[in-house]
Protein backbone atom coordinates (compact mmCIF):
# COMPACT_ATOMS: atom_id res chain seq x y z
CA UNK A 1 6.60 -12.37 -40.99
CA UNK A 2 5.80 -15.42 -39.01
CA UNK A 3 7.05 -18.04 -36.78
CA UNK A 4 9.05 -17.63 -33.69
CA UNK A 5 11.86 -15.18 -33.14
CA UNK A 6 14.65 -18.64 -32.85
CA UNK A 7 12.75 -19.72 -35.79
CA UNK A 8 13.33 -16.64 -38.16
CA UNK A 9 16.98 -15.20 -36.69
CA UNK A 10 17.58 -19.47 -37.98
CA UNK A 11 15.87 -19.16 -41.39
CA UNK A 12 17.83 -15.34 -42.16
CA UNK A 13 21.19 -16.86 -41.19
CA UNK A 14 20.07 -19.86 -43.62
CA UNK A 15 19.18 -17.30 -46.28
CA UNK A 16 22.26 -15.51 -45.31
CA UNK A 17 24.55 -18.60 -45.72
CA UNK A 18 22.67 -19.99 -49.35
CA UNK A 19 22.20 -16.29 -50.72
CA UNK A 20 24.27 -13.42 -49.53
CA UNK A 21 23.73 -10.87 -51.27
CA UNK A 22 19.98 -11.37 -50.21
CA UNK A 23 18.65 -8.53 -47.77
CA UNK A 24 16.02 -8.86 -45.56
CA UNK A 25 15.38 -5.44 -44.57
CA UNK A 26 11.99 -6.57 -42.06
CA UNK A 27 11.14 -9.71 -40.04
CA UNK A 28 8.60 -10.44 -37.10
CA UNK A 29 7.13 -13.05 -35.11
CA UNK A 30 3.79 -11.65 -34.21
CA UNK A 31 2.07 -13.48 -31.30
CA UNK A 32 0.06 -16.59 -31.60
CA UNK A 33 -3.51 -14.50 -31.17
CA UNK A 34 -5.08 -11.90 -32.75
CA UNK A 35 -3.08 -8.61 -33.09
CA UNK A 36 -4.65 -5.16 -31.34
CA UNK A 37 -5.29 -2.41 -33.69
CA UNK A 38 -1.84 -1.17 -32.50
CA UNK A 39 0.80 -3.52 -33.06
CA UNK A 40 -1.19 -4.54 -36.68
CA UNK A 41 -0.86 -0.55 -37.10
CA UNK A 42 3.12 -0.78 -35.77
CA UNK A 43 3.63 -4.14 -38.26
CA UNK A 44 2.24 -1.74 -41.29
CA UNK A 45 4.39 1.32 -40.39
CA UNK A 46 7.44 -0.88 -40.49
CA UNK A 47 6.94 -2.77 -43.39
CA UNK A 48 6.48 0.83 -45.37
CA UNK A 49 9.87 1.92 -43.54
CA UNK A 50 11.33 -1.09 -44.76
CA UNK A 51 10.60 -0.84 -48.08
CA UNK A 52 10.37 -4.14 -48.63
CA UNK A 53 9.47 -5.58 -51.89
CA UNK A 54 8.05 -8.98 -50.94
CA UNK A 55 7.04 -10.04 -47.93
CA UNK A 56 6.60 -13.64 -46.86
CA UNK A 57 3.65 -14.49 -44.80
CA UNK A 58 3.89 -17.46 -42.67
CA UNK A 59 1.10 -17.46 -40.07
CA UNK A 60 -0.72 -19.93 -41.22
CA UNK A 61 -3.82 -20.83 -43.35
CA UNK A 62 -6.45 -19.42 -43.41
CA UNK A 63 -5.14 -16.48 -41.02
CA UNK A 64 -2.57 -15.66 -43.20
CA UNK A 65 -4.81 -14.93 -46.61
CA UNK A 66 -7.08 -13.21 -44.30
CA UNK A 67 -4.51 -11.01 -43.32
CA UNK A 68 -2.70 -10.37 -46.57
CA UNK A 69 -6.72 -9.80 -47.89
CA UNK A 70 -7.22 -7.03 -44.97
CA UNK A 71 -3.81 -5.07 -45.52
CA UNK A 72 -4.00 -5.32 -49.91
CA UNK A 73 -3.97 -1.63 -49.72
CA UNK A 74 -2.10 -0.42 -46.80
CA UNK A 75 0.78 -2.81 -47.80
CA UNK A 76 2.76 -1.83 -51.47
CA UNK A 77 5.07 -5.19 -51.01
CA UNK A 78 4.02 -8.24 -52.78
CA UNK A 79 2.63 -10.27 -50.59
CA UNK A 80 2.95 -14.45 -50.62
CA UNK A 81 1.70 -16.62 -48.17
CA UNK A 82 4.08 -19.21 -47.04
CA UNK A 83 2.73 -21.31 -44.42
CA UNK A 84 4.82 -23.24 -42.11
CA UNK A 85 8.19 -22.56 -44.58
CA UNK A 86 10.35 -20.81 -41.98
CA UNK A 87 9.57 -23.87 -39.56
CA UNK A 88 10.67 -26.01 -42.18
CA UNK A 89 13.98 -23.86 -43.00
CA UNK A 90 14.91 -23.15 -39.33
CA UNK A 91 14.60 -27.06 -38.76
CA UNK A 92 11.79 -26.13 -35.76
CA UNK A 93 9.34 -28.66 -37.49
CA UNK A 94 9.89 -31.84 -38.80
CA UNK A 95 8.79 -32.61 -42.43
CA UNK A 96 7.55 -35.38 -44.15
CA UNK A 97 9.91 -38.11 -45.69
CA UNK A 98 10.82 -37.90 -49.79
CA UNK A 99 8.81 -40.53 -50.44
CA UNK A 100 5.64 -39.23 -48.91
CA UNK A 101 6.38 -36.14 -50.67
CA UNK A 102 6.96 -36.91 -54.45
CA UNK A 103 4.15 -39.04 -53.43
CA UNK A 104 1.84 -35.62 -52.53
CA UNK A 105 1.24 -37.15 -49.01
CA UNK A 106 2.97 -34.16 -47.05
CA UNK A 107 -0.09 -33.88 -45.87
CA UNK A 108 -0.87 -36.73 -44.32
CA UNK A 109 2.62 -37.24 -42.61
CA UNK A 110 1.51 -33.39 -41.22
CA UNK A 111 -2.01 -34.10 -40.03
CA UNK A 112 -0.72 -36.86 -37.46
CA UNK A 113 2.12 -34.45 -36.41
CA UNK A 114 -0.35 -32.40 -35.17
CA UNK A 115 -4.16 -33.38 -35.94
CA UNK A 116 -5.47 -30.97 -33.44
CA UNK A 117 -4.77 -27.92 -35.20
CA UNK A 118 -4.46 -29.43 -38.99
CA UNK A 119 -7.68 -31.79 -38.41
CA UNK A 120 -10.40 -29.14 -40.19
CA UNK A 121 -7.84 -27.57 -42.65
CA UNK A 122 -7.52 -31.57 -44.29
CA UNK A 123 -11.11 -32.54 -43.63
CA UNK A 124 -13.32 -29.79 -44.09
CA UNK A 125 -11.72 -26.74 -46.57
CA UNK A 126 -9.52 -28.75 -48.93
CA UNK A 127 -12.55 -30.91 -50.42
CA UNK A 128 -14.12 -27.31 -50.65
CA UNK A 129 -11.05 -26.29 -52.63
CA UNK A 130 -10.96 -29.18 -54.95
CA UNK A 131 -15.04 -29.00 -55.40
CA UNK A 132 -14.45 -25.19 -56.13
CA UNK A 133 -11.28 -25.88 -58.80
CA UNK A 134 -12.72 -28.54 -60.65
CA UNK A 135 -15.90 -26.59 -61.48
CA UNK A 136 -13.35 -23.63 -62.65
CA UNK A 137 -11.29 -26.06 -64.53
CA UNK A 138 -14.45 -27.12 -66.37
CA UNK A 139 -15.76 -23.67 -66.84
CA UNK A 140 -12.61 -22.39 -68.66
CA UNK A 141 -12.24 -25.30 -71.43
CA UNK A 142 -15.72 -23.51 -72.26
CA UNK A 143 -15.12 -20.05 -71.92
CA UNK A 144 -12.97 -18.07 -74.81
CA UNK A 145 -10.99 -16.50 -72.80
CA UNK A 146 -7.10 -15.74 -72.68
CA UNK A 147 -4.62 -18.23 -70.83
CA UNK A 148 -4.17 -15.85 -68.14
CA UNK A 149 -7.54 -14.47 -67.73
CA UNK A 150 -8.78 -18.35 -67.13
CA UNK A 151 -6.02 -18.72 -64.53
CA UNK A 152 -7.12 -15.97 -62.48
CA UNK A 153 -11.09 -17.17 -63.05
CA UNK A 154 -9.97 -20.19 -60.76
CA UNK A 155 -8.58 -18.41 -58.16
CA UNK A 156 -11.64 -16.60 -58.42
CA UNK A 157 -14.02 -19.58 -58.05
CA UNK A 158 -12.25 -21.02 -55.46
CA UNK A 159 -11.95 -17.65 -53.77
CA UNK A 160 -14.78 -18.31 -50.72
CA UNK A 161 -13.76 -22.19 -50.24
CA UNK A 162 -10.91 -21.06 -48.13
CA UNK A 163 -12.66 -17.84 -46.49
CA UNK A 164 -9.48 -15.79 -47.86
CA UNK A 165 -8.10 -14.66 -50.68
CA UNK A 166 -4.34 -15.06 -52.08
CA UNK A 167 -2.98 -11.60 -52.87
CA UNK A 168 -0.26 -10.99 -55.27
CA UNK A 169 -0.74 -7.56 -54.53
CA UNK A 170 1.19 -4.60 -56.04
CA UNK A 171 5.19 -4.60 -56.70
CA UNK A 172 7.33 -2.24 -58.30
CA UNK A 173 8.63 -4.76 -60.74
CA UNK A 174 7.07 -3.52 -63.74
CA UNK A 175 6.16 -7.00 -65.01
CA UNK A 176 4.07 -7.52 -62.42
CA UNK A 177 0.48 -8.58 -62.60
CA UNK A 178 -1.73 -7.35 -59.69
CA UNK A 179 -4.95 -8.93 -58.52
CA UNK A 180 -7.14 -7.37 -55.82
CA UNK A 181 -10.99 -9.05 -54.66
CA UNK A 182 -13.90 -7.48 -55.24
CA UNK A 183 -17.03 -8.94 -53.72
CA UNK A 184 -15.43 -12.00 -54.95
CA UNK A 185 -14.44 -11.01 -58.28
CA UNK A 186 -10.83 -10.79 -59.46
CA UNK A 187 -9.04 -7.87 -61.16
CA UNK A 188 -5.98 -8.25 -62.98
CA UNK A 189 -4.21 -5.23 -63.79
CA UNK A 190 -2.13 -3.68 -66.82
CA UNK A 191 1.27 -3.38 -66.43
CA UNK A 192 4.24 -1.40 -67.75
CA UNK A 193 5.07 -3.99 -69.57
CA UNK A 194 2.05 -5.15 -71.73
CA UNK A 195 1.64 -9.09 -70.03
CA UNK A 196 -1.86 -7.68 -68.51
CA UNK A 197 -3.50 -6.70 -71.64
CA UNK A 198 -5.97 -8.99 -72.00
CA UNK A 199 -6.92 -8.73 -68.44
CA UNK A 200 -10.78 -7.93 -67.38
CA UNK A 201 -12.64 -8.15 -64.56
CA UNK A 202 -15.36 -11.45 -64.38
């Protein structure tokens, strides 16, 4: 779900060509503004026809966690946001040179593609997001608690720097690990399996 219709009929025959026994029962380019309550309502219906079991959300950040926060109940599918990745795939956006990124300067080589748009994401939320993980990363080395407990605590912490929230949210693999906000606060959820039992809520 994302990009433009060239963009994702480019990316499936990609996916199609690299991994064909792949099937990618639901795809949509929803219109660059907000959705009415009926075509977000249409989107939901087919995504539950579909039965897809993860969707890819590529509408960009924060928009994108925003919208995967607002549908963590009316949507089973696990649901990842992707950014710009079917741009990328489809070959509809440039990206950055190898160097720049095993240097970790993607970012930079993206902000003067299009500063406009980028501009606040760069300058204003990602020193939030640093600020936010480095006081979680400092919490957990004194906390007690279990390796994946003090993973989710980060996300937690940094939950309100980016005015979203990444959702995992429920799949029908049963090693899956669920998380769903609350005020905030993170839940992670037993599973068939037994990785969630140390989970709690914080």
């Amino acid at each position: 779900m994302g990009g433009t219709d060239e963009s994702l009929d480019t990316f499936k025959s990609f996916l199609n060509q690299h991994y064909p026994t792949l099937k990618v029962p639901f795809s949509w380019a929803p219109p660059f503004r907000p959705l009415t309550p009926e075509e977000d309502d249409w989107a939901v219906e087919q995504i539950a026809s579909s039965q897809v079991d993860i969707l890819f959300v590529g509408i960009g950040c924060p928009k994108q966690e925003r919208w995967m926060h607002a549908h963590r109940t009316s949507i089973k599918a696990v649901q990842l946001g992707v950014g710009a990745a079917f741009d990328f795939h489809s070959g509809s956006v440039k990206q950055a040179p190898s160097w720049m990124q095993n240097a970790g300067l993607e970012w930079l080589f993206r902000l003067t593609m299009e500063p406009g748009r980028l501009w606040r994401r760069y300058v204003l939320l990602n020193p939030r997001f640093m600020a936010r993980a480095r006081m979680a990363v400092a919490w957990t080395k004194t906390s007690p608690r279990s390796s994946h407990t003090a993973a989710f605590s980060i996300i937690g912490l940094i939950h309100s720097s980016t005015a979203g929230v990444y959702v995992l949210g429920q799949a029908k693999s049963p090693c899956c690990i669920g998380c769903e906000s609350r005020d905030g606060r993170f839940t992670m959820e037993n599973d068939r399996s037994g990785h969630g039992q140390h989970a709690r809520t914080w």
